[in-house]
Structures are given as structure tokens and as C-alpha cells.
C-alpha atoms as a PDB file:
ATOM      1  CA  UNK A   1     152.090 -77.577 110.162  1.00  0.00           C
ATOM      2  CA  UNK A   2     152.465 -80.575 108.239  1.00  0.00           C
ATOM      3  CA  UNK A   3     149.401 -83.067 107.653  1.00  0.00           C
ATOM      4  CA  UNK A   4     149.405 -86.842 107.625  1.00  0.00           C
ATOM      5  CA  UNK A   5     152.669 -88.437 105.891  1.00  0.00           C
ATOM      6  CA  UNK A   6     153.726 -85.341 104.626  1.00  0.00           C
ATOM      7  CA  UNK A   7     157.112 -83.645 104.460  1.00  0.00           C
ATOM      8  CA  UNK A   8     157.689 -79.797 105.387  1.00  0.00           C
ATOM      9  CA  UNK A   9     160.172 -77.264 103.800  1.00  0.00           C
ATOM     10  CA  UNK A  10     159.763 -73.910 105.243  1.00  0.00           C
ATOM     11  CA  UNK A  11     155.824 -73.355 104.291  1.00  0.00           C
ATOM     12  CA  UNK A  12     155.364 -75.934 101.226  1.00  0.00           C
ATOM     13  CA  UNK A  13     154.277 -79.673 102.684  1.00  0.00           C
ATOM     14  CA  UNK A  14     154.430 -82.579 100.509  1.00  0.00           C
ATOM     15  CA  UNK A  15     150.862 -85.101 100.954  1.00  0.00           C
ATOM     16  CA  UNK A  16     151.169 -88.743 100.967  1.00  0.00           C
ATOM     17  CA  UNK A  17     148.782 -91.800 101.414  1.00  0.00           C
ATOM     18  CA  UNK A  18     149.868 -93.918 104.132  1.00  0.00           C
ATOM     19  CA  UNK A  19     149.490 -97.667 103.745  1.00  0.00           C
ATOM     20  CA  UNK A  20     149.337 -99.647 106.723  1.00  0.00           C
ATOM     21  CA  UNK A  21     148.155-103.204 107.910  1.00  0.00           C
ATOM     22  CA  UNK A  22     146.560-102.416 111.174  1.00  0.00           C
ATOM     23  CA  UNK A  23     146.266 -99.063 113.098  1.00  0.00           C
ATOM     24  CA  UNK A  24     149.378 -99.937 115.333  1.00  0.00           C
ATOM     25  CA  UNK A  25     151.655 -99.327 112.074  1.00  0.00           C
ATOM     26  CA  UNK A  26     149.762 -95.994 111.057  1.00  0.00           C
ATOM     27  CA  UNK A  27     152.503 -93.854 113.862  1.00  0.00           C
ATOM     28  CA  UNK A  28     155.291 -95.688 112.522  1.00  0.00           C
ATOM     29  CA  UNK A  29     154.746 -95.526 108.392  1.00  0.00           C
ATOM     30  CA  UNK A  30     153.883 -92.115 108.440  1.00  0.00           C
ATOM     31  CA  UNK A  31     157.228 -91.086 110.309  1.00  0.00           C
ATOM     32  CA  UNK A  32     159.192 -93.110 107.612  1.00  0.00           C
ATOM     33  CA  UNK A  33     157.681 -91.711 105.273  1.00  0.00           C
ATOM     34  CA  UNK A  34     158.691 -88.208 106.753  1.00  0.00           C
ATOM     35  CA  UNK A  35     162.239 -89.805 107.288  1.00  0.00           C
ATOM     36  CA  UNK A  36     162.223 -91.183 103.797  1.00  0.00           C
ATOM     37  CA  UNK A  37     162.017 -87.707 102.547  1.00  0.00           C
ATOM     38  CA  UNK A  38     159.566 -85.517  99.734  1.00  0.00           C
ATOM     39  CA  UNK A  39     159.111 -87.519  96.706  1.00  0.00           C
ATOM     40  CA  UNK A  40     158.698 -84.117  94.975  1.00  0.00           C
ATOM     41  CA  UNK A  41     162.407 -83.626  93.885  1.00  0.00           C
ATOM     42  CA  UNK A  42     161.977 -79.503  94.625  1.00  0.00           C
ATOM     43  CA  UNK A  43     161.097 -79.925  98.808  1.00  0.00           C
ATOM     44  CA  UNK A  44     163.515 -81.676 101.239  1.00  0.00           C
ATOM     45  CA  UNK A  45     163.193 -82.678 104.206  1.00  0.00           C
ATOM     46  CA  UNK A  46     164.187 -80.709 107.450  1.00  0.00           C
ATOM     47  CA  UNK A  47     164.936 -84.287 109.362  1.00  0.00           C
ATOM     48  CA  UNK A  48     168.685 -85.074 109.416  1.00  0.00           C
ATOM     49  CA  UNK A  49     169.684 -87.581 106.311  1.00  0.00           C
ATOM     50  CA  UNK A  50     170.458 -90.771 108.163  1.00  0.00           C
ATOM     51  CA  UNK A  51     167.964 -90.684 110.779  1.00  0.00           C
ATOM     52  CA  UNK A  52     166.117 -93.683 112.006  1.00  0.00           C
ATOM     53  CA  UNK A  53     163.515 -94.668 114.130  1.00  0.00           C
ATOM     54  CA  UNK A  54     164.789 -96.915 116.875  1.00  0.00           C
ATOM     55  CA  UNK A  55     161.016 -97.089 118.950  1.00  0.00           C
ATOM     56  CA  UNK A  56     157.374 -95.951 118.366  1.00  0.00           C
ATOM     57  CA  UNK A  57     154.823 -96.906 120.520  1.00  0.00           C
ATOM     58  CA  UNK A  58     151.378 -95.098 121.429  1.00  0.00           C
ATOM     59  CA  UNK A  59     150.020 -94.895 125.238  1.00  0.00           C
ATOM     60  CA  UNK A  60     146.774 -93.466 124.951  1.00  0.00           C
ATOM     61  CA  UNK A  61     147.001 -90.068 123.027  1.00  0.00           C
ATOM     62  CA  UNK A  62     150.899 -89.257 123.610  1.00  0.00           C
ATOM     63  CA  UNK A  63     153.174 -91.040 120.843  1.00  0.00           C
ATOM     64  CA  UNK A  64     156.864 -91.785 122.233  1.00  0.00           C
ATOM     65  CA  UNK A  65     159.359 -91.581 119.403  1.00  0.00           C
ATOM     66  CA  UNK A  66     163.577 -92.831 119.769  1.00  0.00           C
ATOM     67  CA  UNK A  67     165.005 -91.561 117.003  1.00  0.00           C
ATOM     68  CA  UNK A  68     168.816 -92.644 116.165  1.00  0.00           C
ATOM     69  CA  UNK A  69     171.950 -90.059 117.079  1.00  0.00           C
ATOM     70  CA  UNK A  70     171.681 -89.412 113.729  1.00  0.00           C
ATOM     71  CA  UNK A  71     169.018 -86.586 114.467  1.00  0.00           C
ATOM     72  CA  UNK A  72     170.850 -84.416 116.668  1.00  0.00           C
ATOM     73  CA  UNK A  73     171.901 -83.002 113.657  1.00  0.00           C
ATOM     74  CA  UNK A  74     169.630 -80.810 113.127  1.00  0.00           C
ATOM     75  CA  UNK A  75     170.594 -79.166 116.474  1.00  0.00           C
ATOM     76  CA  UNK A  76     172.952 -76.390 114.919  1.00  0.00           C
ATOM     77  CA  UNK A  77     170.715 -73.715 115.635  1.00  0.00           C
ATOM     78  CA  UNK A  78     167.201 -72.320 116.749  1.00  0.00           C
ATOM     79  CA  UNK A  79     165.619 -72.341 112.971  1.00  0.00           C
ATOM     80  CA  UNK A  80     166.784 -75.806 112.303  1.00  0.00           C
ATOM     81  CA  UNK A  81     166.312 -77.741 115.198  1.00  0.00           C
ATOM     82  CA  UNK A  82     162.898 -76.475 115.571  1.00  0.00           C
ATOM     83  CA  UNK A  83     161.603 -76.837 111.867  1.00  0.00           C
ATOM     84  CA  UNK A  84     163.018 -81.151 112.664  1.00  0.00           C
ATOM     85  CA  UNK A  85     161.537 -81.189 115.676  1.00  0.00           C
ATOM     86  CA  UNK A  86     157.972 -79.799 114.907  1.00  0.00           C
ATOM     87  CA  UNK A  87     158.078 -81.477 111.395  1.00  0.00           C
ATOM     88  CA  UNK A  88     158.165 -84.524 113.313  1.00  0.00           C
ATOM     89  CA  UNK A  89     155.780 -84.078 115.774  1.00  0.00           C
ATOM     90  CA  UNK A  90     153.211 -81.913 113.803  1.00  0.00           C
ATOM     91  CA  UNK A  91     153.041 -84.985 111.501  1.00  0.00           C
ATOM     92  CA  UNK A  92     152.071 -87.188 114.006  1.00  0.00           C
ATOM     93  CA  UNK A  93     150.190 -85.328 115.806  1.00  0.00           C
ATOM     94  CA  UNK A  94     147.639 -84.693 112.482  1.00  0.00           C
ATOM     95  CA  UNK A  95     146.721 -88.390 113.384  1.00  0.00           C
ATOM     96  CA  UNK A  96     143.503 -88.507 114.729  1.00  0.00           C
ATOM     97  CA  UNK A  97     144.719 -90.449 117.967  1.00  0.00           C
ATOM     98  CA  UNK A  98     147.844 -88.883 118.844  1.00  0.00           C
ATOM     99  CA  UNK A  99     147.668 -85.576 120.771  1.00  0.00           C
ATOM    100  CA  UNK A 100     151.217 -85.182 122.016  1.00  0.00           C
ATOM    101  CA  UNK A 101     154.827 -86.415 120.959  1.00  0.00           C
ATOM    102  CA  UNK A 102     157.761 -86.804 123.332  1.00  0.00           C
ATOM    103  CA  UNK A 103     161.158 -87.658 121.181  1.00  0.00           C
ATOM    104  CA  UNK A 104     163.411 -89.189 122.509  1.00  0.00           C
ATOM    105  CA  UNK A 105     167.548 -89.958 121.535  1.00  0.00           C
ATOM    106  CA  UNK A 106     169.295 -93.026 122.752  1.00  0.00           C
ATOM    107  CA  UNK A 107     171.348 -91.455 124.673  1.00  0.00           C
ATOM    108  CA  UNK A 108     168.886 -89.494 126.738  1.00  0.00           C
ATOM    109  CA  UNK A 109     170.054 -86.288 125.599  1.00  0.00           C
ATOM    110  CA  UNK A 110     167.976 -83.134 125.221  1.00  0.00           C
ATOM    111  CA  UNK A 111     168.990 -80.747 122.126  1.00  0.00           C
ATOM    112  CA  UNK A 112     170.525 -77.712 122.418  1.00  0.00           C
ATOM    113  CA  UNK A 113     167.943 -74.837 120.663  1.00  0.00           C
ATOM    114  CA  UNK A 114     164.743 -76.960 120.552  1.00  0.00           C
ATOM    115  CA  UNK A 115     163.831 -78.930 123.559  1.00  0.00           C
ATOM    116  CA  UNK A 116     162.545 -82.206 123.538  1.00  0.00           C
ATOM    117  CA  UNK A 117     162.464 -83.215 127.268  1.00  0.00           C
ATOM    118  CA  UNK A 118     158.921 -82.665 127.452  1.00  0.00           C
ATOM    119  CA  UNK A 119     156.368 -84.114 125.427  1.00  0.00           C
ATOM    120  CA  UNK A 120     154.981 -81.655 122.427  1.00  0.00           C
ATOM    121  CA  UNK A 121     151.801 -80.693 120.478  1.00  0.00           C
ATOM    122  CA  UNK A 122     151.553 -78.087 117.571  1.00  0.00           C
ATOM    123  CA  UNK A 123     150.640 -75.050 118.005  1.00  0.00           C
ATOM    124  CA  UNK A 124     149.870 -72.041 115.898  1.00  0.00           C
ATOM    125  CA  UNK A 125     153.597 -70.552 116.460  1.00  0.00           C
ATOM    126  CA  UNK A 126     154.814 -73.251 115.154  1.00  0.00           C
ATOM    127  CA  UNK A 127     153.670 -71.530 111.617  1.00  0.00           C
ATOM    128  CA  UNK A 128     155.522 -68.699 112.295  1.00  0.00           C
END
């Protein structure tokens, strides 16, 4: 799994400090800086190149995430699609207040070979 503001590829994660003004920007800087990408020139990131974050907001322990079109991308098969989606939420989730992650896509659509219709939380398959 990934930890706070990092950046999976495969098993190597990338660790970043996270600045932030107040604890309502923590969710959102540490997804860009996921979405920004590794600043270690060897990783990459598994999220789609393009994608943005359209909403964040935090209801108790469940983060809600839109993320632009752009991230359906990643939905070209099982491996890829899942190593996006649980980069994602594995990152968030390693904040202390967020236990669960539903994304979301403008359109409403679900992906194809990772579902996101239901919100998620890592789990030790997920380093498999």
C-alpha cells in the first residue's frame, strides 16, 4: 500500500511531506501530490497523465473523490485499473481520519475491471 503523499509503482512507493494550511486541505494535497506524479525520475505513477481532481470533501471517516474523465484510462485491464484505483485510495486512506474512499467520475460511470461504485478501504490483497 502506499503511505501518506506517496506514489506507487508495482511494490516501490515514493514518500513525501505534505504541506497544508488547515486539516481540510490535508485529503486534497496529498492526492495532487499522487496526481502530480514521483519526483524520483525511476517510479511513475499508475494514475492516468491528465487526471484531475474535480471534488474532495470528507464526511466523517469516508473521503468522496470526482476525479476528471481523464482517469478512466487506466481502465484497460484488471492489473491497471486496480493498481489506479487502490493507489488512490490506499493513499488516502493512510490518513489518520479517512477510513474509506468512494471515487467517483463525472459522468457517473463505474470502470470496467476495478469497481468503484462502492466506497473502498485497503486491504492486505491489495499487496498482492
Amino acid at each position: 500500500c502506499s503511505l501518506v503523499g506517496s506514489e506507487m509503482c508495482i511494490e516501490t512507493a515514493e514518500k513525501r511531506a505534505i504541506s497544508y494550511q488547515s486539516p481540510e486541505e490535508l485529503p486534497r494535497n496529498t492526492l495532487q501530490a499522487l496526481l502530480d506524479g514521483p519526483e524520483n525520475e525511476q517510479l511513475h505513477t499508475p494514475v492516468p497523465t491528465g487526471t484531475r481532481i474535480l471534488a474532495i470533501r470528507t464526511a466523517g471517516a469516508l473521503c468522496t473523490v470526482v476525479l476528471s474523465e481523464e482517469f478512466s484510462a487506466c481502465d484497460t485491464d484488471r492489473e491497471t485499473a486496480e493498481l489506479a484505483v487502490h493507489s488512490v485510495a490506499a493513499t488516502l486512506c493512510a490518513l489518520n481520519e479517512i477510513e474509506q474512499v468512494q471515487l467517483q467520475l463525472p459522468d457517473g460511470e463505474d470502470l470496467t475491471y476495478c469497481s468503484i461504485a462502492e466506497p473502498l478501504s485497503p486491504d492486505r490483497t491489495w499487496d498482492n
